[in-house]
Protein backbone atom coordinates (compact mmCIF):
# COMPACT_ATOMS: atom_id res chain seq x y z
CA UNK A 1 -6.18 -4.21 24.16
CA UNK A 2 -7.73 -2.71 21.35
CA UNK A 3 -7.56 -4.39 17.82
CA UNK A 4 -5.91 -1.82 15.23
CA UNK A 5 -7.41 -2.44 12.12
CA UNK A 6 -5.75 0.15 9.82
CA UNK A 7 -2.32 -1.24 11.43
CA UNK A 8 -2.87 -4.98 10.68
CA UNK A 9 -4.55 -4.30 7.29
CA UNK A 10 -1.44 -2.41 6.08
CA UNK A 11 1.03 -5.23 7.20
CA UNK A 12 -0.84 -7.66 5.38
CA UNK A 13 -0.73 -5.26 2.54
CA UNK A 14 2.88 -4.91 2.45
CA UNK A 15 3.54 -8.55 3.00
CA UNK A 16 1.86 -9.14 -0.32
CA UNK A 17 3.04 -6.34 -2.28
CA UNK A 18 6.67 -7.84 -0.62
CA UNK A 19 5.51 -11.65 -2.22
CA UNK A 20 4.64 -9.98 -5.59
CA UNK A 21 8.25 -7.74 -5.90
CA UNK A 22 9.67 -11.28 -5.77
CA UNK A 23 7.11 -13.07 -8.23
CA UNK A 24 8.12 -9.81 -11.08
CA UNK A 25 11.94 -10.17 -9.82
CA UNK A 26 11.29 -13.81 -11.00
CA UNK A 27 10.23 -12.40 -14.24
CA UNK A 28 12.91 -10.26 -14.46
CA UNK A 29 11.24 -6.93 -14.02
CA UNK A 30 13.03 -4.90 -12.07
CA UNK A 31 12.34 -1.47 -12.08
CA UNK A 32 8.52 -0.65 -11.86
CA UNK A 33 8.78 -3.56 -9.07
CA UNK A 34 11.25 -1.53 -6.98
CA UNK A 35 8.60 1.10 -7.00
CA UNK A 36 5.98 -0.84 -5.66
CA UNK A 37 7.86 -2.28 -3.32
CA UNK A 38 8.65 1.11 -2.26
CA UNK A 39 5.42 2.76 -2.16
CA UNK A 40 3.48 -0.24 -0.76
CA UNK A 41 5.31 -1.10 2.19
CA UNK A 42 5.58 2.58 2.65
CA UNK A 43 2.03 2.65 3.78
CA UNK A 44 2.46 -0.14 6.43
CA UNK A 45 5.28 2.03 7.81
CA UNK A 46 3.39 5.11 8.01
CA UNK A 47 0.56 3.86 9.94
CA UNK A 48 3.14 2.74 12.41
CA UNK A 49 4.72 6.32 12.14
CA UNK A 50 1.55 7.48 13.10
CA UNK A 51 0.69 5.45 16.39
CA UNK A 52 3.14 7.75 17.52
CA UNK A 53 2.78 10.90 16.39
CA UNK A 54 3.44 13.63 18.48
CA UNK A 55 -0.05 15.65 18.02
CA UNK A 56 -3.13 15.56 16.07
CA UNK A 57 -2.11 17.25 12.96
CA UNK A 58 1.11 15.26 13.10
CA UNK A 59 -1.08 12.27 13.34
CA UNK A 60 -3.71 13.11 10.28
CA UNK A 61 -0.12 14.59 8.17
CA UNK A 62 1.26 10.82 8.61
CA UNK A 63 -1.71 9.52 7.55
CA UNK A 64 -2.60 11.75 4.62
CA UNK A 65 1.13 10.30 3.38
CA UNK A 66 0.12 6.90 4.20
CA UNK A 67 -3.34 7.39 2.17
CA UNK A 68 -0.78 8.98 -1.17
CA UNK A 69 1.86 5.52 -1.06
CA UNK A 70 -1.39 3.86 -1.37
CA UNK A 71 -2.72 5.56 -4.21
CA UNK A 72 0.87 5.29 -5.82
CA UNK A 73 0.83 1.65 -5.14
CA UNK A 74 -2.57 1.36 -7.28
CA UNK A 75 -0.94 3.23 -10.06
CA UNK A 76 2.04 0.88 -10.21
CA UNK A 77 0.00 -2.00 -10.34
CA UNK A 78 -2.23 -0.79 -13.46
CA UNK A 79 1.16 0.07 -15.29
CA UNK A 80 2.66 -2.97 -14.35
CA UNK A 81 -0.68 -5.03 -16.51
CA UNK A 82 -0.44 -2.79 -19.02
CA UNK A 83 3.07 -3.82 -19.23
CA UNK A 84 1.72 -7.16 -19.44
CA UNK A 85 3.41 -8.10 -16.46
CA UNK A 86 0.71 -8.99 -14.92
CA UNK A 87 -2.22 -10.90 -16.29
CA UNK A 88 -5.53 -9.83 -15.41
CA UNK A 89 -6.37 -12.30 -12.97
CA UNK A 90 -3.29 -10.91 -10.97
CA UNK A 91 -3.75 -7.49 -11.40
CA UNK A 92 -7.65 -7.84 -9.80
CA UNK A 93 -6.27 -9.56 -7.14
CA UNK A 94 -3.80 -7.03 -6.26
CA UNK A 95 -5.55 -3.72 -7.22
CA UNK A 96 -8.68 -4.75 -5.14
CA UNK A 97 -6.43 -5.09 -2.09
CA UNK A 98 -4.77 -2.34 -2.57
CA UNK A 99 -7.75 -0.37 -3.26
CA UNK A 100 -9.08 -1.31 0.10
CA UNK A 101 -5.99 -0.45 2.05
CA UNK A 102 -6.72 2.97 0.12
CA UNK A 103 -10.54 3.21 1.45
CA UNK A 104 -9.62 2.16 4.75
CA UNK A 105 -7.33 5.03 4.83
CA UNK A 106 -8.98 7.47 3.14
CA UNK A 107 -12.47 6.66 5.73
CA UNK A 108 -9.92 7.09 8.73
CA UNK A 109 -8.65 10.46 7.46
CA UNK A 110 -12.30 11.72 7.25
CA UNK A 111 -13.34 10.87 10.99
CA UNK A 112 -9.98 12.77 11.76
């Protein structure tokens, strides 16, 4: 069986934005968090969405969406350091995964 990249790459990514909506609930932040929690496991669940889409252009629609939650996702994380709720060893950790979720996509949307 054929290894899905994209689909495993996307977990992962929402498994981490999941950890870090629990390290900013620690630190009693509450509201931007919510929104990243939303938007980046959004992605993840698009992805699956589109394994079964029910044509091409249902397929690339799925994963244009998919490609957007990611680009959200980036934007809460630089808000959420210039909040100073993260520190900038966090926030590279977490924007450069999240910026290659976002490349990953946005390659697999041009070969489509």
């Amino acid at each position: 069986m054929k290894k899905n990249i994209i689909k495993e790459k996307s977990f992962l990514f929402a498994l981490r934005v999941v950890n870090l909506y629990k390290y900013l609930c620690e630190k009693k932040e509450f509201v931007l968090s919510k929104q990243l929690l939303r938007s980046g496991t959004a992605v993840g669940a698009l992805v699956r969405e589109a394994e079964h889409a029910e044509s091409k252009k249902d397929f690339i629609h799925k994963m244009a969406i998919a490609l957007k939650e990611a680009n959200e996702t980036e934007y809460w994380i630089e808000l959420l350091k210039e909040t100073n709720f993260l520190n900038n060893t966090e926030y590279t950790k977490y924007y450069k995964r999240s910026n290659r979720t976002d490349k990953t996509l946005n390659i697999n949307n041009k070969n489509n």
